[in-house]
Protein backbone atom coordinates (compact mmCIF):
# COMPACT_ATOMS: atom_id res chain seq x y z
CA UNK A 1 103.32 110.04 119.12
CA UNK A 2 101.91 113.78 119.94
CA UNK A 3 103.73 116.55 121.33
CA UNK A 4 101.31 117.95 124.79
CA UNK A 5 101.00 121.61 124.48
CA UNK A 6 100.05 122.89 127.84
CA UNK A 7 98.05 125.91 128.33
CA UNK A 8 101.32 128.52 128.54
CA UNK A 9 102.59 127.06 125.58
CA UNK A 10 104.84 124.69 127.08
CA UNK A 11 105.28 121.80 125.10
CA UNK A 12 105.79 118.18 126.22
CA UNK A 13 107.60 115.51 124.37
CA UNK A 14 105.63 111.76 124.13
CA UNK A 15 107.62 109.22 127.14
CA UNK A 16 107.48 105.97 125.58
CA UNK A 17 107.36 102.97 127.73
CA UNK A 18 110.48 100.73 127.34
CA UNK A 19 109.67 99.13 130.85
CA UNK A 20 105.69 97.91 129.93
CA UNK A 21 105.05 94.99 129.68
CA UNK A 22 109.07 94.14 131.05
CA UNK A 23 110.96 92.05 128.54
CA UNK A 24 113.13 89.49 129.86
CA UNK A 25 113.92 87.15 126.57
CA UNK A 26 113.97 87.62 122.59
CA UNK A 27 114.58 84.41 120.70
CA UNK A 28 114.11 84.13 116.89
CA UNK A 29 112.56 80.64 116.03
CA UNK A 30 113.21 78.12 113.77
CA UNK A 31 110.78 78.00 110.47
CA UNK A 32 108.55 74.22 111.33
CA UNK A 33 110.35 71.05 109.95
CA UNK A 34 108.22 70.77 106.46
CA UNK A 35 109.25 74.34 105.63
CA UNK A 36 113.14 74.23 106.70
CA UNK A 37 115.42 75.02 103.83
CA UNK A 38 118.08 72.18 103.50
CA UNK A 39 121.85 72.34 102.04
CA UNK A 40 121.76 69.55 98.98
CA UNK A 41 125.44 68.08 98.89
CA UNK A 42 127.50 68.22 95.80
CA UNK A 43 128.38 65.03 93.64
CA UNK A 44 131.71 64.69 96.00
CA UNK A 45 130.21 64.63 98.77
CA UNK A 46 131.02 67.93 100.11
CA UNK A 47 129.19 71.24 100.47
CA UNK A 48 129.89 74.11 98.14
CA UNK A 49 130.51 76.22 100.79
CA UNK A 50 133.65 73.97 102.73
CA UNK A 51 135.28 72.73 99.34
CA UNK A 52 138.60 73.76 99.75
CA UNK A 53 141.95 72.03 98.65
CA UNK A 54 143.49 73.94 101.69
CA UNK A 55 143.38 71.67 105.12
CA UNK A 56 143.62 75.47 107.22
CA UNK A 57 142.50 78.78 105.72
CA UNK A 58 142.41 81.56 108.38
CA UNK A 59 140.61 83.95 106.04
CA UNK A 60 137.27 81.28 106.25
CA UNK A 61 137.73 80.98 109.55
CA UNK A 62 138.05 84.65 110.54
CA UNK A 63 135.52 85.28 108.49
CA UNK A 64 132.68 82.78 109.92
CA UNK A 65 134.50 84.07 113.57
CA UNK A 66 133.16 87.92 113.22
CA UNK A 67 129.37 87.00 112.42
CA UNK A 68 128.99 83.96 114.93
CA UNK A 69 128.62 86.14 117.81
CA UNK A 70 124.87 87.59 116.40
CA UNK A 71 123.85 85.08 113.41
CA UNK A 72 121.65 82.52 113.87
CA UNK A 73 122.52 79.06 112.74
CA UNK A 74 119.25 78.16 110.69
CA UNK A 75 117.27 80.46 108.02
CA UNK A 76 114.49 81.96 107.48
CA UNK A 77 112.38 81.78 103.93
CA UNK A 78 111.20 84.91 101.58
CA UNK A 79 107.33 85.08 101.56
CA UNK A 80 106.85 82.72 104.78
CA UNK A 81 105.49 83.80 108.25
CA UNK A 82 108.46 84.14 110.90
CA UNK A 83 108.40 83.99 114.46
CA UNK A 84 109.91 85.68 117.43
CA UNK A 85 109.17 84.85 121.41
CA UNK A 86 109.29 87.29 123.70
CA UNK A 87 109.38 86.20 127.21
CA UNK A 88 107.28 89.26 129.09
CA UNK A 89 105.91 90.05 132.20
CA UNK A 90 103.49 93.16 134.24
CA UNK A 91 105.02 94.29 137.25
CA UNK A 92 102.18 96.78 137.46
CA UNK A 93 99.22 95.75 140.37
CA UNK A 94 96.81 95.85 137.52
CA UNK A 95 95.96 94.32 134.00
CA UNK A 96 97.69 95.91 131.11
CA UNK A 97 96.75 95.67 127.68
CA UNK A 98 98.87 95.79 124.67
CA UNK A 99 98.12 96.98 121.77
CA UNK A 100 99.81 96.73 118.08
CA UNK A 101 102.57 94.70 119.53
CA UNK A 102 105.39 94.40 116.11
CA UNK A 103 109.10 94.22 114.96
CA UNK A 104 111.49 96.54 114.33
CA UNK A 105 113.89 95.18 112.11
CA UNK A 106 116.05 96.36 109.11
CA UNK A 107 118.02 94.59 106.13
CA UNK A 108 115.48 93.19 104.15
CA UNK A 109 112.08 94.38 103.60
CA UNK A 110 109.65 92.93 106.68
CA UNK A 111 106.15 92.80 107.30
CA UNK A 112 105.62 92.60 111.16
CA UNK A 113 101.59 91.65 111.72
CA UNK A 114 100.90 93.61 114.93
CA UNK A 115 99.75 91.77 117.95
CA UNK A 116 97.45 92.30 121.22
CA UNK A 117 97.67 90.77 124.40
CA UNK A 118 96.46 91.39 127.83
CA UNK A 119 99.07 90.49 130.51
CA UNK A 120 97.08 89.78 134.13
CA UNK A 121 98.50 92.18 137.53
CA UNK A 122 101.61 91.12 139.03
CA UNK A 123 102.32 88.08 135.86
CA UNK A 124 104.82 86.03 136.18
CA UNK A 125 106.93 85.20 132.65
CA UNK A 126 104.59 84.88 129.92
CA UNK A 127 105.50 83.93 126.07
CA UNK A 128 104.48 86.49 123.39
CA UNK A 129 105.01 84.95 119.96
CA UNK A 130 105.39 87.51 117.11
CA UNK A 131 104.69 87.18 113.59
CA UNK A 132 106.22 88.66 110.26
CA UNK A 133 107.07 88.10 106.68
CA UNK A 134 110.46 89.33 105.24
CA UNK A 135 109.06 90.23 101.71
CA UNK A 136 112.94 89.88 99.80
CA UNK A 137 116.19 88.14 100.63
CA UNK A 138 118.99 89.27 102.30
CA UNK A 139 119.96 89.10 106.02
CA UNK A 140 117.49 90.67 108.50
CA UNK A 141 118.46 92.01 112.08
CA UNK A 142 115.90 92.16 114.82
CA UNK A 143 116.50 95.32 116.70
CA UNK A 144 113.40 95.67 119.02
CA UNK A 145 109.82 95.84 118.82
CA UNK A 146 106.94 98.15 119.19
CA UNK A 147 104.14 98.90 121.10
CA UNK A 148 101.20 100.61 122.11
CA UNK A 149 100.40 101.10 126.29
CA UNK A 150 98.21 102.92 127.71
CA UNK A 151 97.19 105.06 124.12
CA UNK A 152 101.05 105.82 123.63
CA UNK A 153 103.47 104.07 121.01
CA UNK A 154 106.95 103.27 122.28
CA UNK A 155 109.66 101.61 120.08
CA UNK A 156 112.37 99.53 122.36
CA UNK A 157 115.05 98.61 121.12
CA UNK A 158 116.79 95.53 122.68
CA UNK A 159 120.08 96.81 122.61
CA UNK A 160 118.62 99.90 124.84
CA UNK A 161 117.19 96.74 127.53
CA UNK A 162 119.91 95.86 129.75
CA UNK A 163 117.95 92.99 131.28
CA UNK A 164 117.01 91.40 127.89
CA UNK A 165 118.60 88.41 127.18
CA UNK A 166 119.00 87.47 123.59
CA UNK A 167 120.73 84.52 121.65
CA UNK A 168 120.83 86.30 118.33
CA UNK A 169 119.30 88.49 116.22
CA UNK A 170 120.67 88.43 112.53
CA UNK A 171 119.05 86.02 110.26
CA UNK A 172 119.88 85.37 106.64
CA UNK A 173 116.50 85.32 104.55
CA UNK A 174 116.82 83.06 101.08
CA UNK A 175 114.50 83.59 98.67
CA UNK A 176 111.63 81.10 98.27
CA UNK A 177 111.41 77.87 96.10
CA UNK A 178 108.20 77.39 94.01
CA UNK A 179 105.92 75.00 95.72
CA UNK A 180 104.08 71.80 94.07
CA UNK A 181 100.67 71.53 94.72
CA UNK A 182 98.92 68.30 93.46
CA UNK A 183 95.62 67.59 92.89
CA UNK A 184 94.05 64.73 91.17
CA UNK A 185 90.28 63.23 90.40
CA UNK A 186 90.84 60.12 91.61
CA UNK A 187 89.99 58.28 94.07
């Protein structure tokens, strides 16, 4: 964003715009079924991660207690394209177009492929689907999202957006399995 100089010398800071297009929803979605990551049991029978020989352990528990509030309960793969859906609207009599919609997120090293959408006067809710790759592993927080209005960039973030609802926004990214691609000459 430019600084506006004024003719006196006077020198305006950039106002982003955190209220257009009006975000009412963020929810992080689930990768499609034939690209889920699944747990494999162990030979017992039980996960690796609740083998215990303890019936009660309150330092699991409290554990598990302090990161349910934010994480989601599914994951997200290194190298494949993520989604987010923002539910937005344009209380504003006339069209307005967006421009290099994005993430901002931090943790893990993220692409965010920008967007553009033109919301009609006076919308009601409308889904905007955003895209990205997280590039390593790790867990990756979605803190807000950018965009351009009217020729000026604004960054938002959602904890700044008292009217956004959110289910979560802390996602644990595992890296990627190789994939097996055959291909044969017969018929």
């Amino acid at each position: 964003m430019e600084v506006i100089t004024l003719s006196d010398g006077l020198k305006l800071p950039p106002v982003p715009f955190t209220k257009l297009p009006m975000v009412r929803s963020v929810k992080l979605l689930n990768l499609p079924t034939s690209l889920r990551p699944h747990k494999v049991k162990g030979l017992l029978g039980q996960s690796v991660s609740t083998a215990s020989p303890f019936i009660y352990s309150p330092i699991i528990i409290h554990n598990r207690g302090e990161e349910r509030c934010k994480k989601i309960d599914f994951q997200w793969v290194q190298g494949d394209v993520c989604e987010v859906q923002l539910m937005v609207y344009n209380p504003m009599p006339y069209e307005l177009r967006v421009e290099n919609m994005g993430l901002l997120t931090s943790g893990v090293e993220f692409e965010s492929l920008p967007a553009a959408l033109s919301l009609p006067a006076e919308s009601g809710l409308y889904p905007v689907t955003l895209v990205g790759v997280p590039r390593t592993a790790g867990n990756i927080t979605v803190n807000g999202y950018h965009t351009s209005v009217f020729g000026v960039s604004s960054d938002c973030l959602l904890e700044g957006l008292p009217s956004v609802k959110t289910s979560g926004c802390l996602v644990e990214v595992i890296p990627s399995l190789p994939r097996l691609q055959l291909s044969t000459s017969l018929p």
